[in-house]
Protein backbone atom coordinates (compact mmCIF):
# COMPACT_ATOMS: atom_id res chain seq x y z
CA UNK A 1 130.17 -191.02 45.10
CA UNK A 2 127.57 -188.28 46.50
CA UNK A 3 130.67 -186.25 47.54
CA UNK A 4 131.93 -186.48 43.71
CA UNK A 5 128.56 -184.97 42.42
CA UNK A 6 128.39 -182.28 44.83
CA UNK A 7 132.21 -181.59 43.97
CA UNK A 8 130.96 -181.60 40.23
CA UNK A 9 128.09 -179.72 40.96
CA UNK A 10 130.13 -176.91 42.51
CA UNK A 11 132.52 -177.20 39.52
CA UNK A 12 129.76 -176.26 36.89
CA UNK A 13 128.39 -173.36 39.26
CA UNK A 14 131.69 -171.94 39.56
CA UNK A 15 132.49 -172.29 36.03
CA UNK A 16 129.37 -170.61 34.67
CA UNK A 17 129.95 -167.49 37.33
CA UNK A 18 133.13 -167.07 36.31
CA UNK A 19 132.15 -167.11 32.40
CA UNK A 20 128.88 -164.62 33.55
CA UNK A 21 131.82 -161.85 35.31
CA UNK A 22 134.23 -161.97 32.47
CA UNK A 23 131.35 -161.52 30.06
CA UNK A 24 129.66 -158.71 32.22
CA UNK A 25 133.25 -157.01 33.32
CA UNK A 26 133.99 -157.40 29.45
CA UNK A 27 131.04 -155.25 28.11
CA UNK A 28 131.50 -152.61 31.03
CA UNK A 29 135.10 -152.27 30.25
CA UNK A 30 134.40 -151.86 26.62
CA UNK A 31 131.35 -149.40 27.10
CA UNK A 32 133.65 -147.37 29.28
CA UNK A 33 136.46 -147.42 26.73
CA UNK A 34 134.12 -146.41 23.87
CA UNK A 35 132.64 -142.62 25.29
CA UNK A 36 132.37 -141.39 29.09
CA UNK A 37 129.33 -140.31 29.42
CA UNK A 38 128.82 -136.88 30.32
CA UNK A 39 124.54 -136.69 30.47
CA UNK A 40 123.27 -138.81 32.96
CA UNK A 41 120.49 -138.46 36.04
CA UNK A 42 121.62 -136.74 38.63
CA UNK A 43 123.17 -138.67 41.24
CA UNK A 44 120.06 -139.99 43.77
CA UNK A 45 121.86 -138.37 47.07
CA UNK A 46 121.31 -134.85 45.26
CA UNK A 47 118.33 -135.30 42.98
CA UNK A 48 116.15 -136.24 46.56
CA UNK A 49 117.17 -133.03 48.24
CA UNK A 50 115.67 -131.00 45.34
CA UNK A 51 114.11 -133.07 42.36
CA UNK A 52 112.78 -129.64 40.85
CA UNK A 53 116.06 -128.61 40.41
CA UNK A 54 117.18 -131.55 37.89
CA UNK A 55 114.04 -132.48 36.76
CA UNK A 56 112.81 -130.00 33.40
CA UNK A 57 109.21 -127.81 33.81
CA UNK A 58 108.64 -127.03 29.83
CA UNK A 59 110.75 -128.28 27.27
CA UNK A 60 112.46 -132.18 26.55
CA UNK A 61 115.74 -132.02 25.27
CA UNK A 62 117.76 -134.95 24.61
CA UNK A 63 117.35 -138.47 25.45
CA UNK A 64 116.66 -138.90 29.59
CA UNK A 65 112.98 -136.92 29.56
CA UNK A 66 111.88 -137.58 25.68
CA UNK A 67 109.23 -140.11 26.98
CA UNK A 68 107.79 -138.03 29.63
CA UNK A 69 104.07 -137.41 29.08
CA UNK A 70 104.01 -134.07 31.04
CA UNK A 71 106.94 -132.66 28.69
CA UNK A 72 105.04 -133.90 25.44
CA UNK A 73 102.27 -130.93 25.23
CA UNK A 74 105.50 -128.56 24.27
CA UNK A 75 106.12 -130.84 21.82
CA UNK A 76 103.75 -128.74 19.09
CA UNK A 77 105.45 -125.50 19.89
CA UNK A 78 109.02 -127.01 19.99
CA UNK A 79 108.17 -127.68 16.16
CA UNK A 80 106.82 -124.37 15.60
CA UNK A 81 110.32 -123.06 16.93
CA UNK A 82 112.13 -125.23 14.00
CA UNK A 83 109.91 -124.61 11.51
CA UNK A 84 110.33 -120.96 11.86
CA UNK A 85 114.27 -121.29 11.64
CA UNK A 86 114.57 -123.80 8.87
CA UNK A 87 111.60 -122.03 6.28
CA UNK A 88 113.75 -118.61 6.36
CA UNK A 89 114.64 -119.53 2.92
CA UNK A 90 113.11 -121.36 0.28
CA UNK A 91 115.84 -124.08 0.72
CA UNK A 92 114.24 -126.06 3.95
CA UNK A 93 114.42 -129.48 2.36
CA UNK A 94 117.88 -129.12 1.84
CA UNK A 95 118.42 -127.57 5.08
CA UNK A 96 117.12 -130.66 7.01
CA UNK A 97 118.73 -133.15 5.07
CA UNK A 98 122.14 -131.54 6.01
CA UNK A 99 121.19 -131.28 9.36
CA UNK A 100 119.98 -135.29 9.23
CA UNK A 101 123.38 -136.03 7.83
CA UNK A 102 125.27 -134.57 10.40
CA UNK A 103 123.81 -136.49 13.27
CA UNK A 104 123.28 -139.81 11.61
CA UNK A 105 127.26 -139.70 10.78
CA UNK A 106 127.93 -139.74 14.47
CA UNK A 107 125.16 -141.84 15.87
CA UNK A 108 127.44 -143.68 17.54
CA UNK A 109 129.08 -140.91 19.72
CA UNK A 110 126.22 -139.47 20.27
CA UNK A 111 125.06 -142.71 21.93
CA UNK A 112 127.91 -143.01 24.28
CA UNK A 113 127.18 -139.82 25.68
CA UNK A 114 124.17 -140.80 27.18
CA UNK A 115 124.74 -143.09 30.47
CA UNK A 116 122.36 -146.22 30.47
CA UNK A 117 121.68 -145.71 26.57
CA UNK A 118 120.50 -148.80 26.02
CA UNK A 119 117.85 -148.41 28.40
CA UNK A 120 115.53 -146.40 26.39
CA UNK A 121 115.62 -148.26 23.35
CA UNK A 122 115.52 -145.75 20.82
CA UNK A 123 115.76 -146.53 17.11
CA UNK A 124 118.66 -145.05 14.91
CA UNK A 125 115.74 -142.67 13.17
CA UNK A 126 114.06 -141.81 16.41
CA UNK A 127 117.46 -140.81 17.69
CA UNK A 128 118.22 -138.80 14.68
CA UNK A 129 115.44 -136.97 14.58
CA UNK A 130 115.42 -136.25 18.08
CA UNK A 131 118.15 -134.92 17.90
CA UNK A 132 117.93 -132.60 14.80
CA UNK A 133 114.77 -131.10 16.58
CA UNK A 134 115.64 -130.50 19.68
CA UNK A 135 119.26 -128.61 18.65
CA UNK A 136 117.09 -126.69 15.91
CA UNK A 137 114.93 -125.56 18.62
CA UNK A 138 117.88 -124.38 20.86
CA UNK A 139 119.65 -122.63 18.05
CA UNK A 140 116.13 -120.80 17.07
CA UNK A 141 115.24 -119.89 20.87
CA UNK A 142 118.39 -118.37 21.47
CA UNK A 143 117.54 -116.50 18.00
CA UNK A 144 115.03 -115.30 19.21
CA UNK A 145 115.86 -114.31 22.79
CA UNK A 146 119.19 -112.92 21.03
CA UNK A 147 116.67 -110.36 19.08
CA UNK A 148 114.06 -109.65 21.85
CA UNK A 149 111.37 -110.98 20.94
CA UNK A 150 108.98 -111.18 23.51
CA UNK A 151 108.33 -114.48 25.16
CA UNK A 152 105.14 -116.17 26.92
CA UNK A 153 105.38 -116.68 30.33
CA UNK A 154 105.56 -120.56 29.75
CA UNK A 155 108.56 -119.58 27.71
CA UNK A 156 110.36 -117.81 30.30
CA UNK A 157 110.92 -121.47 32.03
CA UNK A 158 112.19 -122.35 29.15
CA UNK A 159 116.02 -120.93 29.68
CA UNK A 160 116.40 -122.82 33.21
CA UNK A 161 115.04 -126.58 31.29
CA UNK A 162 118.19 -126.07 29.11
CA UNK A 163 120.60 -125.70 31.30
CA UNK A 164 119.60 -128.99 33.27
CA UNK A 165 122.21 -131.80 33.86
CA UNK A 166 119.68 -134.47 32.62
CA UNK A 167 118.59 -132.28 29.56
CA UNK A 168 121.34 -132.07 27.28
CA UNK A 169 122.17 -133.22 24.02
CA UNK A 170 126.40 -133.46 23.02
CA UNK A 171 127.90 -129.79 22.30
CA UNK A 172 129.22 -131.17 19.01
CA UNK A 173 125.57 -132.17 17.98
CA UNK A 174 124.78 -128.25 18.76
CA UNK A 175 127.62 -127.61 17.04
CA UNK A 176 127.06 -129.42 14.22
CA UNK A 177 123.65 -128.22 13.44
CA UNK A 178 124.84 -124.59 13.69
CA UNK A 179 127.36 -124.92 11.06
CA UNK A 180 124.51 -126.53 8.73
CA UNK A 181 122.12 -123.88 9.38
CA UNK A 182 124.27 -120.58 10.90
CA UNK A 183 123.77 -118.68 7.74
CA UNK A 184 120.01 -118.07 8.46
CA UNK A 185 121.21 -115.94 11.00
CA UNK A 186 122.17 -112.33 11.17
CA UNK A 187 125.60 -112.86 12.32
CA UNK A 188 126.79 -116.16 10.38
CA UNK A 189 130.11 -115.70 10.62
CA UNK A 190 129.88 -115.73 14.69
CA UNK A 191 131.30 -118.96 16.23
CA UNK A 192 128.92 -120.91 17.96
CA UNK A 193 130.31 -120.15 21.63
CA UNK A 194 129.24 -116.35 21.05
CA UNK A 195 125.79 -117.33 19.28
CA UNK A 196 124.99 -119.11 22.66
CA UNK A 197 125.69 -116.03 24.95
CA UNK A 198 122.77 -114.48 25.32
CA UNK A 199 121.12 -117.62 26.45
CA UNK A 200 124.13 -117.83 28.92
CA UNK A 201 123.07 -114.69 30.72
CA UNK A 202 120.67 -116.18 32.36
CA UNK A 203 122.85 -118.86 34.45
CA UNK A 204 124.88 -115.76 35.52
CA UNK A 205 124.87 -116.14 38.91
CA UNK A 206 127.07 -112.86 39.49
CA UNK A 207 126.31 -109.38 38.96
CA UNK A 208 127.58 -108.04 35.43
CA UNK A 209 128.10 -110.13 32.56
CA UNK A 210 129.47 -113.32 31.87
CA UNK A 211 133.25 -112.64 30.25
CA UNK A 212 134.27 -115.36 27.69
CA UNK A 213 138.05 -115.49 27.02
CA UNK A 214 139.46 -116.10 24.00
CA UNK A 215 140.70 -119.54 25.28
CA UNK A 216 137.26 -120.41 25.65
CA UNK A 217 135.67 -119.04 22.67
CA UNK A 218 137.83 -120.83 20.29
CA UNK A 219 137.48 -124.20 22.25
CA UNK A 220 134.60 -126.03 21.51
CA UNK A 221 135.36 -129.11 23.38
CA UNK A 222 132.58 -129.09 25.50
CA UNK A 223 130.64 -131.53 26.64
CA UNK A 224 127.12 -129.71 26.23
CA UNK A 225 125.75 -126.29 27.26
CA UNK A 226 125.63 -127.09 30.92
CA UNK A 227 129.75 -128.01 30.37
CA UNK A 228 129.97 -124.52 28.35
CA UNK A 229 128.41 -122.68 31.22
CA UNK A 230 131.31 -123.94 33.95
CA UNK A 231 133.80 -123.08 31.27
CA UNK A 232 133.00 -119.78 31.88
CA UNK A 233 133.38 -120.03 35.54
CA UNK A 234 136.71 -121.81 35.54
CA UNK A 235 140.08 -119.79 36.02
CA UNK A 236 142.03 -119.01 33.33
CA UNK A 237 145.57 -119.75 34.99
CA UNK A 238 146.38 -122.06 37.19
CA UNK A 239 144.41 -121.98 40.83
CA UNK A 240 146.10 -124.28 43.55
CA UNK A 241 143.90 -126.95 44.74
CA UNK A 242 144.07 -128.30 48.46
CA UNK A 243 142.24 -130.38 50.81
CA UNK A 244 139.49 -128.80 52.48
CA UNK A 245 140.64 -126.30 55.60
CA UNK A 246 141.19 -128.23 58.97
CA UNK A 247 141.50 -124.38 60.54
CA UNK A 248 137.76 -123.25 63.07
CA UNK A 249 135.28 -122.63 60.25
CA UNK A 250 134.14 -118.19 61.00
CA UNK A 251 130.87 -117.01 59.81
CA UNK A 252 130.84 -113.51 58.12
CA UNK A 253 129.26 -111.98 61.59
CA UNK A 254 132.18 -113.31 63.67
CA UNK A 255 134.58 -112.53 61.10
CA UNK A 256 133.09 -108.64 61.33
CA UNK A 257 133.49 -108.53 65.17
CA UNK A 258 137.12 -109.19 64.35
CA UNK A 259 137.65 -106.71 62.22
CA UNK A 260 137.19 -108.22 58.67
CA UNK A 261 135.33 -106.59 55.92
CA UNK A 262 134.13 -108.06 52.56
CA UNK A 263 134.56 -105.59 49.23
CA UNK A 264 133.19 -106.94 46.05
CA UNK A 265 135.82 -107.64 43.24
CA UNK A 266 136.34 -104.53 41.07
CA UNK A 267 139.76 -104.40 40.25
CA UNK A 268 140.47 -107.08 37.00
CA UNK A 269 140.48 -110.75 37.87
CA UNK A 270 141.41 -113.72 36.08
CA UNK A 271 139.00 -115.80 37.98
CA UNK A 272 135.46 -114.59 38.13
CA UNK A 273 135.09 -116.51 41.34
CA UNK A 274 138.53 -115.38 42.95
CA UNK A 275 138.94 -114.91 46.89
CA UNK A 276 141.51 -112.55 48.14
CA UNK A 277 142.67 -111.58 51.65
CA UNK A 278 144.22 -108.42 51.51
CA UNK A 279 145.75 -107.17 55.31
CA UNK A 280 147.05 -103.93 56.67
CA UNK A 281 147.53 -101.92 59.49
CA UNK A 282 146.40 -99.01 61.06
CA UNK A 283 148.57 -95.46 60.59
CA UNK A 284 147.85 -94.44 63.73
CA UNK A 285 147.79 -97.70 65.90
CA UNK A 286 150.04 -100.16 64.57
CA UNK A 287 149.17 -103.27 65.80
CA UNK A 288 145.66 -102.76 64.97
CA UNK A 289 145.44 -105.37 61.73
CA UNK A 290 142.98 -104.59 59.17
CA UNK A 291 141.73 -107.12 57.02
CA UNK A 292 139.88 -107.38 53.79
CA UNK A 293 137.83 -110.42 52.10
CA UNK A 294 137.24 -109.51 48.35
CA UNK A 295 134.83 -111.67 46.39
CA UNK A 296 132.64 -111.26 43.49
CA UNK A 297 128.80 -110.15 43.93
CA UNK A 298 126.59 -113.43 44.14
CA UNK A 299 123.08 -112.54 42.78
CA UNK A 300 120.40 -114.88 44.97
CA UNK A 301 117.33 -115.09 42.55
CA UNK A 302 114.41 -117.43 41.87
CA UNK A 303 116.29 -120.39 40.05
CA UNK A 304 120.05 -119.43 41.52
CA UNK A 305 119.51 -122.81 43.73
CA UNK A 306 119.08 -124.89 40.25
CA UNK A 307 121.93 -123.40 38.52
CA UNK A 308 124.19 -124.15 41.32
CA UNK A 309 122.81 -127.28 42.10
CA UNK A 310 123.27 -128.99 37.95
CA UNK A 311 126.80 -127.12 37.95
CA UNK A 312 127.67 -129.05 41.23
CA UNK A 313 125.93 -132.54 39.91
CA UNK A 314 128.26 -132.09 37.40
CA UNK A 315 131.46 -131.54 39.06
CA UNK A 316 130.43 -134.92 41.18
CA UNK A 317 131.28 -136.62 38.22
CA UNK A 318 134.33 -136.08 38.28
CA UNK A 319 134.62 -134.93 34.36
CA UNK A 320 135.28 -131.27 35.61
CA UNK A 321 137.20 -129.57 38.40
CA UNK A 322 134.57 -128.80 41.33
CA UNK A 323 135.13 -124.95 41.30
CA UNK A 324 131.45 -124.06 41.95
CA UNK A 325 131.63 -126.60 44.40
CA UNK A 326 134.31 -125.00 46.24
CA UNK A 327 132.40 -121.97 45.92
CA UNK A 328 129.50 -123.21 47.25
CA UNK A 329 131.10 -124.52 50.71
CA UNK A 330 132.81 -121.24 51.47
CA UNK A 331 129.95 -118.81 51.12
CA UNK A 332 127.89 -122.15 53.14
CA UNK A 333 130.88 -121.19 55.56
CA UNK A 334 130.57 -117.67 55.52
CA UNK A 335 126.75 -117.80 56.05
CA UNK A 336 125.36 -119.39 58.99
CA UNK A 337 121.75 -117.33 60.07
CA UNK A 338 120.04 -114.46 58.26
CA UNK A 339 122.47 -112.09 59.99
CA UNK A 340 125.49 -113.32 58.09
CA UNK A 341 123.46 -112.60 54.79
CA UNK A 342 122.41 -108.92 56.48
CA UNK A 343 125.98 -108.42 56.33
CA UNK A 344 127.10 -109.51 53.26
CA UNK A 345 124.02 -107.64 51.50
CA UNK A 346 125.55 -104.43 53.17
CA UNK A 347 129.09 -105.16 52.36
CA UNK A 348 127.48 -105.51 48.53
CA UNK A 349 128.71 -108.85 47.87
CA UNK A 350 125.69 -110.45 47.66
CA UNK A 351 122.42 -108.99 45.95
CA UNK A 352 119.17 -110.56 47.42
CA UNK A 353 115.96 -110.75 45.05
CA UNK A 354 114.12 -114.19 46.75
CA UNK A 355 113.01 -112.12 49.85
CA UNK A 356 114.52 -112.79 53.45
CA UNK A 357 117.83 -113.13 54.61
CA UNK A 358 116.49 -116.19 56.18
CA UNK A 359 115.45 -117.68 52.90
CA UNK A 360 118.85 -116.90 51.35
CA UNK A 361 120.76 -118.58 54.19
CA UNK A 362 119.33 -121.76 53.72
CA UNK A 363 119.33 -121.66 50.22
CA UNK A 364 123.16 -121.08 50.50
CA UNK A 365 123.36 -123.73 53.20
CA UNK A 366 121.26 -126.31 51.02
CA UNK A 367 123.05 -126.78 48.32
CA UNK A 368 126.19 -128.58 49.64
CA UNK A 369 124.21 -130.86 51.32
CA UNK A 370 125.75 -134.62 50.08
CA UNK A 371 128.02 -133.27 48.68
CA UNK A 372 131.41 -134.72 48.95
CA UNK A 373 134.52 -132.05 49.24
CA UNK A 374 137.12 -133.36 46.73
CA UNK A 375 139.34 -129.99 46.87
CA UNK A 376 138.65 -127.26 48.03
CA UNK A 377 140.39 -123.68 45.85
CA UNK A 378 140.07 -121.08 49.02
CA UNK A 379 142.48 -122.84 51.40
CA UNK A 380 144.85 -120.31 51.83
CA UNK A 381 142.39 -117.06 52.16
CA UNK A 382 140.44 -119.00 54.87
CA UNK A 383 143.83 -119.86 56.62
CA UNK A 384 144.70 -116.31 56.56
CA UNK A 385 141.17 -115.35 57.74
CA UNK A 386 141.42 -118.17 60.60
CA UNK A 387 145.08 -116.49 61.43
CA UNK A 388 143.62 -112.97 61.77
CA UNK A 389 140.90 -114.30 63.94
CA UNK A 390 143.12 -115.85 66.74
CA UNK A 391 145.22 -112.90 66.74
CA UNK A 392 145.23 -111.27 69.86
CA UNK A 393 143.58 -108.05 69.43
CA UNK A 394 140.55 -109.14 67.19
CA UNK A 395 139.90 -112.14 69.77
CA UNK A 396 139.82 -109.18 72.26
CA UNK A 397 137.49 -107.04 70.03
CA UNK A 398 135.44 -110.25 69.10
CA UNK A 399 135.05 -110.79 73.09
CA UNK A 400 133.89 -107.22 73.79
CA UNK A 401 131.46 -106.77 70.83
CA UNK A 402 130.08 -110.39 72.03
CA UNK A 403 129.73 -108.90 75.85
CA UNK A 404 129.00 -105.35 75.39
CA UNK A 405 127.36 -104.60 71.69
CA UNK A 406 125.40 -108.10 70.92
CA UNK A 407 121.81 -106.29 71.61
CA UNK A 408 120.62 -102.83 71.15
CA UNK A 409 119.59 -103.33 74.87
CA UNK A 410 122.93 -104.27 75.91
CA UNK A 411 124.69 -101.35 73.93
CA UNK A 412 121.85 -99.02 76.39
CA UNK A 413 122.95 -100.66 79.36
CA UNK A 414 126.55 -100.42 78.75
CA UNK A 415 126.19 -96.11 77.79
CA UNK A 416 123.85 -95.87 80.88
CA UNK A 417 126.48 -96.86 82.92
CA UNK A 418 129.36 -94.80 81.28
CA UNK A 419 126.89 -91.80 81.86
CA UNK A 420 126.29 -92.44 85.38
CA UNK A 421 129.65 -93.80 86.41
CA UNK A 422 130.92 -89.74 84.80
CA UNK A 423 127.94 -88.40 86.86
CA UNK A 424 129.55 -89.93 90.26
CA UNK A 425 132.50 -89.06 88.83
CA UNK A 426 131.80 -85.30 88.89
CA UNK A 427 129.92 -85.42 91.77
CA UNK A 428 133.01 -87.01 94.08
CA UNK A 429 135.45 -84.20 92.19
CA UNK A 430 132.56 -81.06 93.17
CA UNK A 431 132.04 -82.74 96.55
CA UNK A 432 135.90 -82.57 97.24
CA UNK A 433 136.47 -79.08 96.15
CA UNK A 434 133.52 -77.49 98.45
CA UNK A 435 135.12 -79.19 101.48
């Protein structure tokens, strides 16, 4: 009898677990069919390396950092920044109850966008409003930046807050807004993908301006300004993915000994982070192989680390393709010690405003810490670079560079005996013509 209540027992246990994981499986499958997110915290293997660089200094925007008492003194001024855009005219009412309308219609979608929603147990109005103010204020700051209006230096954080992974609000929100309140502007027949250009400028992590196709200017199926941003940094044809290089990994010092040099990208690209190997030989000796890395200019400044490090969070989650990522890993290749970045500064494809090569180095070499290589969009160049590397004379140029021209004391040595070994040299040919 005691073994048919324990087999009963077990019965009931395993019949309310099983009723528990179809119930839980259930809801995740249905919260996963409804939106994918695409604003979430920063995954934890990332965020610890740098939580300054995902976490925002000034401004809340969205849902993730609303609650955060050292984000709520802004609060004030972030309603001083709507209340300037929407009392333009004398039709402010109206303009807000568009604007109201817009996001309350899509309350839904907007909620799937947000991992972990439920979580943070906002009501419908607190989420409406929240979201009316904070894409008001985006639309008005790039206004103003747009126009040059001078900011406070607490305002000059404010650019790097809005491109944060975890402070975002849905592109079609911003969107949305714009269309309800574009023709305050100067320009209100400008889609909102070149309204938001200015602001873009400062993500630009290359020298020169950020170049928007027309591809990308009419799409606005984005999934918030951070997703806008790698837009612009994607290819517009086709780039072959592969798996990342299995060939010796060269640093841009080695790669010099052998004969490589790096030339910025001038010539028109169709991939503002394109990689090229060009080769060629020498006129007068032939089997000397030149070779040539181009690459665009990478401009290391104050909050370059932060840009790189959201557009990377992002391309973790697997929503876009990890082209910064790739990136990323081969200038971490390319850059070993502050020597690497000495050359690369002199080859002008990098521009260095934080302060020593050392510092840029391991910036560079930071930010692909944890992070997983899915693909990786430079196979081929750094095949071809590995190929001109083993070839025969650059390993032989490599090896006497390394032995003979590695110190300034060594390069002394090496003349001081050329001179004397020509000194005995003369000496044994004057010696043999007085005897």
């Amino acid at each position: 009898m005691d073994t048919d209540v324990e087999r009963g027992n077990v019965n009931v246990i395993v019949s309310e677990a099983v009723q528990s994981l179809v119930k839980c499986v259930g809801e995740k499958h249905n919260d996963t069919n409804e939106c994918s997110p695409s604003i979430y915290k920063a995954p934890s293997t990332l965020r610890n390396l740098s939580p300054s660089s995902f976490k925002p200094r000034v401004v809340s925007i969205g849902a993730l950092h609303n609650k955060d008492e050292n984000l709520k003194r802004f609060e004030g001024q972030k309603a001083a920044y709507v209340h300037d855009l929407v009392y333009r005219s004398e039709s402010s009412t109206q303009t807000l109850t568009a604007c109201a309308q817009t996001v309350a219609s899509k309350l839904e979608k907007i909620k799937g966008c947000y991992a972990d929603m439920k979580s943070y147990k906002y009501n419908d109005n607190e989420l409406t409003e929240m979201m009316v103010m904070d894409a008001c204020f985006i639309l008005e700051f790039i206004h103003k930046i747009s126009t040059g209006s001078n900011l406070r230096l607490q305002d000059q954080y404010i650019p790097y807050d809005l491109v944060l992974l975890e402070n975002q609000i849905p592109f079609f929100v911003l969107q949305g807004i714009y269309e309800c309140i574009k023709y305050r502007f100067k320009a209100p027949s400008q889609p909102i993908t070149i309204f938001i250009l200015p602001l873009l400028d400062y993500f630009n992590l290359f020298q020169g301006k950020i170049e928007v196709s027309d591809g990308i200017c009419s799409n606005t199926n984005h999934d918030h300004l951070l997703s806008y941003l790698h837009h612009c940094y994607q290819p517009r044809e086709e780039v072959n993915e592969s798996r990342f290089p299995s060939s010796t990994i060269h640093s841009a010092e080695e790669l010099d000994r052998a004969g490589v040099k790096f030339k910025p990208n001038d010539a028109p690209i169709t991939w503002r982070m394109a990689m090229k190997v060009e080769k060629n030989h020498s006129r007068i000796f032939r089997f000397l192989r030149r070779c040539t890395l181009t690459m665009p200019t990478l401009c290391i400044e104050d909050f370059t680390e932060l840009v790189f490090r959201n557009l990377i969070a992002y391309e973790q989650s697997y929503r876009a393709n990890p082209y910064v990522t790739s990136y990323a890993r081969a200038m971490n290749m390319l850059t070993d010690t502050d020597e690497d970045i000495a050359k690369l500064v002199r080859s002008k494809v990098i521009i260095n405003h934080i302060g020593s090569y050392e510092e840029a180095a391991n910036m560079i070499n930071r930010i692909c810490k944890e992070v997983v290589p899915k693909h990786f969009y430079y196979a081929k160049e750094w095949e071809q670079l590995d190929q001109h590397f083993k070839d025969y004379w650059p390993k032989k140029i490599v090896k006497l560079k390394r032995t003979y021209f590695h110190s300034p004391w060594s390069i002394i040595a090496l003349f001081a005996g050329i001179v004397l070994f020509i000194l005995a040299l003369l000496q044994t040919i004057f010696t043999i013509k007085s005897s």
